[in-house]
PDB file of N, CA and C in Angstrom:
ATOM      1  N   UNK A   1       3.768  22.256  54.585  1.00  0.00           N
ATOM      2  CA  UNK A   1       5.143  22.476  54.226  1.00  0.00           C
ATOM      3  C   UNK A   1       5.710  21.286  53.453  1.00  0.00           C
ATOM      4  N   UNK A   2       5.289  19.595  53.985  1.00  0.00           N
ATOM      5  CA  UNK A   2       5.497  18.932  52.840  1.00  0.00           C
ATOM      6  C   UNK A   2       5.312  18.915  51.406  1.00  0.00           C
ATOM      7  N   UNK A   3       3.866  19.262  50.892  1.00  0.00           N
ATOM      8  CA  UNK A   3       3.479  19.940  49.791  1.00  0.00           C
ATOM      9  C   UNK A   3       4.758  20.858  49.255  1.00  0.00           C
ATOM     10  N   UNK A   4       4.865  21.495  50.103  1.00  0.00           N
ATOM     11  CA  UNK A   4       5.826  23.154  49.609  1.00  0.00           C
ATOM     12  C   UNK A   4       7.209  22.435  49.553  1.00  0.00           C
ATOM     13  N   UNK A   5       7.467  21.402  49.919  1.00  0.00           N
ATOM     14  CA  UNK A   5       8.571  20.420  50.049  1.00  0.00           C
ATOM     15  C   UNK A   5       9.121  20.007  48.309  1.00  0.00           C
ATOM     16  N   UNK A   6       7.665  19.608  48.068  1.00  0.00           N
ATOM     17  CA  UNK A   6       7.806  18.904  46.637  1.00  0.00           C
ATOM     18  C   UNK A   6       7.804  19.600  45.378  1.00  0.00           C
ATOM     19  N   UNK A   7       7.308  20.850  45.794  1.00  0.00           N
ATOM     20  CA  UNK A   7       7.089  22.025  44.402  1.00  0.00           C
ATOM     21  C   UNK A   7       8.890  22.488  44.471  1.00  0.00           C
ATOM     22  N   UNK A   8       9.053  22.761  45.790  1.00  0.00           N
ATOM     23  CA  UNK A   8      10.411  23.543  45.975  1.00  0.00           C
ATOM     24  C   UNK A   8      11.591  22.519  46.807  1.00  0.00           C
ATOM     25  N   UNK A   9      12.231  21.698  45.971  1.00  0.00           N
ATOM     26  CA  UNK A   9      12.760  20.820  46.751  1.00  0.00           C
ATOM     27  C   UNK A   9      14.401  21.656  47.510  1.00  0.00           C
ATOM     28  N   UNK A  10      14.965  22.805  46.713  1.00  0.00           N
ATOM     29  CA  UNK A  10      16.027  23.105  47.109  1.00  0.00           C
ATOM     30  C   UNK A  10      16.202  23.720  48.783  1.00  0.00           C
ATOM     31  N   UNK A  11      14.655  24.113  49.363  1.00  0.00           N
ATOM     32  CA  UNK A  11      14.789  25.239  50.011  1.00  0.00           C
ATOM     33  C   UNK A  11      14.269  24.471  51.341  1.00  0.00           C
ATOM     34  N   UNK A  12      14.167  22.576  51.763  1.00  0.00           N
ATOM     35  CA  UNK A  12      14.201  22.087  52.748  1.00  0.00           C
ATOM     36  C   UNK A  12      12.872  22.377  53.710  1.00  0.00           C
ATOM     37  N   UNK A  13      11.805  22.566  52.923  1.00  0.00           N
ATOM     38  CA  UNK A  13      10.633  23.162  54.041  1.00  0.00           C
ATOM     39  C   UNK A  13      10.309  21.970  54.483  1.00  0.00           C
ATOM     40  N   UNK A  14      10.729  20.366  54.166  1.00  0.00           N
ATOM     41  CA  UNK A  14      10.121  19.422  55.069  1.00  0.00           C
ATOM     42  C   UNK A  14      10.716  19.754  56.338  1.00  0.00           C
ATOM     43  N   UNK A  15      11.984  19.676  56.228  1.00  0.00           N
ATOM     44  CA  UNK A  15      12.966  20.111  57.572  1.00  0.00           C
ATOM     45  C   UNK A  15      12.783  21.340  58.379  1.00  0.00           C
ATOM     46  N   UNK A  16      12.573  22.585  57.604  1.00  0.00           N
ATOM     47  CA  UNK A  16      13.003  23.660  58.569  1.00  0.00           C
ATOM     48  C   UNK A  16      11.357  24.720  58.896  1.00  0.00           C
ATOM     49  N   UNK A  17      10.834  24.030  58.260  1.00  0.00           N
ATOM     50  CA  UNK A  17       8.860  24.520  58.220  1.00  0.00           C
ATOM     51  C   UNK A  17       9.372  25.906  58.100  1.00  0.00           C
ATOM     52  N   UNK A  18      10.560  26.381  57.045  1.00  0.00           N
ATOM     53  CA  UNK A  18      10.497  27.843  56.554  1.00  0.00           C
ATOM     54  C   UNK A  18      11.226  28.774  57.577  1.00  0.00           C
ATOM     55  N   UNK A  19      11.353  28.605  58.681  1.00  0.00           N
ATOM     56  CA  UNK A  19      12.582  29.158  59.510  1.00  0.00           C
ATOM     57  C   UNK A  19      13.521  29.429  59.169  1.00  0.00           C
ATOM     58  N   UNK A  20      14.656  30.312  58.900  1.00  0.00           N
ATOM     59  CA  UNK A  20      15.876  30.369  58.413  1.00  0.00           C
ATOM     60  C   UNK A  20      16.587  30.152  59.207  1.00  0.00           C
ATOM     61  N   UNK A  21      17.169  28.891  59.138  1.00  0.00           N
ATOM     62  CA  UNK A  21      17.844  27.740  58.880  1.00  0.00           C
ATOM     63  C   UNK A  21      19.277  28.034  58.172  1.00  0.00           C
ATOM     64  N   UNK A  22      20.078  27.520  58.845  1.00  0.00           N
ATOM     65  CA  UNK A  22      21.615  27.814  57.655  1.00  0.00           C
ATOM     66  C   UNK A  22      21.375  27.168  56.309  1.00  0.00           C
ATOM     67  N   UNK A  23      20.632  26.097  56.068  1.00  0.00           N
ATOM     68  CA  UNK A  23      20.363  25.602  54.886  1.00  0.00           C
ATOM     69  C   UNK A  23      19.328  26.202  54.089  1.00  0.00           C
ATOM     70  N   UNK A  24      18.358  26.629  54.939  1.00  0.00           N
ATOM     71  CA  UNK A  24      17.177  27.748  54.229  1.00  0.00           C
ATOM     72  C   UNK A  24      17.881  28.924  53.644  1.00  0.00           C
ATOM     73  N   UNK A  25      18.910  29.199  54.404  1.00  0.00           N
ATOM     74  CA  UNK A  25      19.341  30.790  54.033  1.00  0.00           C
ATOM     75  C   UNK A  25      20.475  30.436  52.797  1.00  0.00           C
ATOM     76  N   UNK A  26      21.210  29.677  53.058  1.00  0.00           N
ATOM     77  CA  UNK A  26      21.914  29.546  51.950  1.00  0.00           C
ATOM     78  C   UNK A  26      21.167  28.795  50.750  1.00  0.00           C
ATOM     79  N   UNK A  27      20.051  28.553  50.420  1.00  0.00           N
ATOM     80  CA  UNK A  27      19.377  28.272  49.495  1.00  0.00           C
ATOM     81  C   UNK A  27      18.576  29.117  48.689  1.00  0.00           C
ATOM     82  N   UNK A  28      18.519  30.663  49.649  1.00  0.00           N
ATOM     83  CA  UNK A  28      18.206  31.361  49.098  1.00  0.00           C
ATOM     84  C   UNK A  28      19.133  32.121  48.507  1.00  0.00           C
ATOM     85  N   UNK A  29      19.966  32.275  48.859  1.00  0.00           N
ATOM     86  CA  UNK A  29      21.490  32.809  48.268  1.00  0.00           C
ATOM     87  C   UNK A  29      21.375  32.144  46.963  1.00  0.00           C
ATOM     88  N   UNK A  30      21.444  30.491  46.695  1.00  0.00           N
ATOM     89  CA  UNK A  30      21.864  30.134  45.664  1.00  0.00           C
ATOM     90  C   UNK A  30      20.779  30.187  44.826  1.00  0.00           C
ATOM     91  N   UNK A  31      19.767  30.054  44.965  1.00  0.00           N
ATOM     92  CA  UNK A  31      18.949  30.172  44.085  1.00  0.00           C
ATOM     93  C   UNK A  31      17.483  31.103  44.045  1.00  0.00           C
ATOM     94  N   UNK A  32      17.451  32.182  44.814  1.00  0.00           N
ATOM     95  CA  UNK A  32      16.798  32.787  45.366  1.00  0.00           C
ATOM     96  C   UNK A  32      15.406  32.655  45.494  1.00  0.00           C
ATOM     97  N   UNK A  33      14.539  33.477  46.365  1.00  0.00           N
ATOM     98  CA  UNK A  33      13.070  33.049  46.773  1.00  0.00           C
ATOM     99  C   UNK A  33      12.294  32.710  45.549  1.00  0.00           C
ATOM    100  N   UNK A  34      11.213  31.988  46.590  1.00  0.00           N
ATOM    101  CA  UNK A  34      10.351  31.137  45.500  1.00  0.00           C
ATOM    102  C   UNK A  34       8.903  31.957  45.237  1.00  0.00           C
ATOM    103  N   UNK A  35       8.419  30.807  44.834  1.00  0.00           N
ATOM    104  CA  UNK A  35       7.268  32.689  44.564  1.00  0.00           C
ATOM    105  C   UNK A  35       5.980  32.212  46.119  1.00  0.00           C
ATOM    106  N   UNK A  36       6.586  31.407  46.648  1.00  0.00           N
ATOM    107  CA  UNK A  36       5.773  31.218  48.238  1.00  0.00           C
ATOM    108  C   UNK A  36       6.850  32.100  49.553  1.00  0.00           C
ATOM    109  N   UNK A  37       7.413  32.642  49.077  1.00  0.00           N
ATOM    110  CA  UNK A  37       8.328  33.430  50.369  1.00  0.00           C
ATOM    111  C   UNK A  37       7.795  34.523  50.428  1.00  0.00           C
ATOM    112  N   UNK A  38       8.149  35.111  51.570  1.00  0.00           N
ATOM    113  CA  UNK A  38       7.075  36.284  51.737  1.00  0.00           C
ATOM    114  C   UNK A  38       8.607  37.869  52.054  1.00  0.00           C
ATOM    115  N   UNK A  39       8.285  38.703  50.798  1.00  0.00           N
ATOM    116  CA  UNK A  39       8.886  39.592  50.777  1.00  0.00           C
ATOM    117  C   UNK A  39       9.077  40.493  52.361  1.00  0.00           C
ATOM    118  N   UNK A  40       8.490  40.354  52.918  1.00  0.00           N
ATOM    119  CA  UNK A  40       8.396  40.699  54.363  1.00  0.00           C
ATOM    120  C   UNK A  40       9.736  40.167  55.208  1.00  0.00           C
ATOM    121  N   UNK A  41       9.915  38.708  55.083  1.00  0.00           N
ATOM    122  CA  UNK A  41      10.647  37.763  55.236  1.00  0.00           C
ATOM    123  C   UNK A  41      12.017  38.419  55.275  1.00  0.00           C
ATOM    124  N   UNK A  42      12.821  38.971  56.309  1.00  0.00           N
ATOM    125  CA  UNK A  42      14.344  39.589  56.131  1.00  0.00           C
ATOM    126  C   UNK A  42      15.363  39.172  55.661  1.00  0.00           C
ATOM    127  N   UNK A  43      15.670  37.879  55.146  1.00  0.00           N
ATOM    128  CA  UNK A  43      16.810  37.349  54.851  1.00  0.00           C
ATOM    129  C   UNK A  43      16.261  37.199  52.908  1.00  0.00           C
ATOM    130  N   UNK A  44      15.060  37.759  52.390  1.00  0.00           N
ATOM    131  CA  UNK A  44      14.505  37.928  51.418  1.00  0.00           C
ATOM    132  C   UNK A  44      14.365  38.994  50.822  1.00  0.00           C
ATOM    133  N   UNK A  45      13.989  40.020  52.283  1.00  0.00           N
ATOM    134  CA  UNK A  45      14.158  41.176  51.929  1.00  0.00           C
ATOM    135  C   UNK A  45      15.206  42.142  51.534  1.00  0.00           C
ATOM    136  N   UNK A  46      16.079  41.547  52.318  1.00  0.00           N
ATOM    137  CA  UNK A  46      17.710  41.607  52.176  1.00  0.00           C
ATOM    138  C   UNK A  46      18.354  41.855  50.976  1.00  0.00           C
ATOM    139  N   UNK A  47      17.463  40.187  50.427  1.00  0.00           N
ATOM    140  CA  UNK A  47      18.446  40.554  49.123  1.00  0.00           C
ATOM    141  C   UNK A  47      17.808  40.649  48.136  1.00  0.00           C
ATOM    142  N   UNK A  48      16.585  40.907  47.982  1.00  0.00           N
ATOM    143  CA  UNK A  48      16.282  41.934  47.089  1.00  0.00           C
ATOM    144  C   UNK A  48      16.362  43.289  46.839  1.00  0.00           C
ATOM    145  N   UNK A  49      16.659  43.907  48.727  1.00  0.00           N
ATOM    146  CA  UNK A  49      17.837  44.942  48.554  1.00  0.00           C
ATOM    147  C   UNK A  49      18.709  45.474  48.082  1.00  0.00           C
ATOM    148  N   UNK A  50      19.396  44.231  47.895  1.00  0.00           N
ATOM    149  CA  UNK A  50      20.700  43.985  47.185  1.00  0.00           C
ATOM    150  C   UNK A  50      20.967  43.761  46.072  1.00  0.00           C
ATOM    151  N   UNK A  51      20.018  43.951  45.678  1.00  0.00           N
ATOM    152  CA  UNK A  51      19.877  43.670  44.087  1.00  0.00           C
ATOM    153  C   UNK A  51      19.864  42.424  43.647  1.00  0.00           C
ATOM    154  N   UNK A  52      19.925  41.498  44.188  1.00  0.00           N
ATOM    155  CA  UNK A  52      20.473  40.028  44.184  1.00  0.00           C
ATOM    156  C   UNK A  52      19.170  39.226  43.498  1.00  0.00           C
ATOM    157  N   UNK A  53      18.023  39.548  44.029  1.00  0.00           N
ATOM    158  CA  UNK A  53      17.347  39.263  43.258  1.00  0.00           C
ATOM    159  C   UNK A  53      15.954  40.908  43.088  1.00  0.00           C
ATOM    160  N   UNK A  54      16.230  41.582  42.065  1.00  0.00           N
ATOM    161  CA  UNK A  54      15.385  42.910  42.546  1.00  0.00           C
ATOM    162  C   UNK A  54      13.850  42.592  41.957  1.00  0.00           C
ATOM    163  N   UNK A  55      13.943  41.416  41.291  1.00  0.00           N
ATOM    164  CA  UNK A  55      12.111  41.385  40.333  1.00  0.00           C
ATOM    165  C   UNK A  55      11.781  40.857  41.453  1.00  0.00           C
ATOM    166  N   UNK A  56      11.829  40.524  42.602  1.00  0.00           N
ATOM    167  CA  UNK A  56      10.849  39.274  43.822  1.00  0.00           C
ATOM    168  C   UNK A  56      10.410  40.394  44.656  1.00  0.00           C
ATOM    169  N   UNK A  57      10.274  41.372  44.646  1.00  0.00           N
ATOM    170  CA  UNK A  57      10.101  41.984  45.838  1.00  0.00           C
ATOM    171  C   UNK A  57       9.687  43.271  45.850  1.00  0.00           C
ATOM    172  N   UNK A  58       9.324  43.700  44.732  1.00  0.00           N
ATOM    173  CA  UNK A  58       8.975  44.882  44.054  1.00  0.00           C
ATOM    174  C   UNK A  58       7.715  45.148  42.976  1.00  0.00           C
TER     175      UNK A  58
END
């Protein structure tokens, strides 16, 4: 997750080892999943639901 730390610095995986996290989740809000999140993932799945981000997940 450090590794995944340094490719993706917005989304805190040193801190939260990918748990959603109030800072994980609102990082995906702002800038949505990375191409290591796993569409499975509900707070991802969510919003590609939502149209929010519809190319990640489909």
């Amino acid at each position: 997750m450090e590794y995944l730390a340094q490719l993706y610095p917005h989304y805190g995986f040193e801190r939260n080892r990918g748990y959603g996290t109030p800072e994980h989740l609102t990082a995906l809000r702002e800038h949505g999943p990375s191409l290591v999140h796993r569409c499975s993932f509900a707070p991802v799945k969510e919003l590609s639901q939502k149209e929010l981000w519809p190319d990640m997940c489909r």
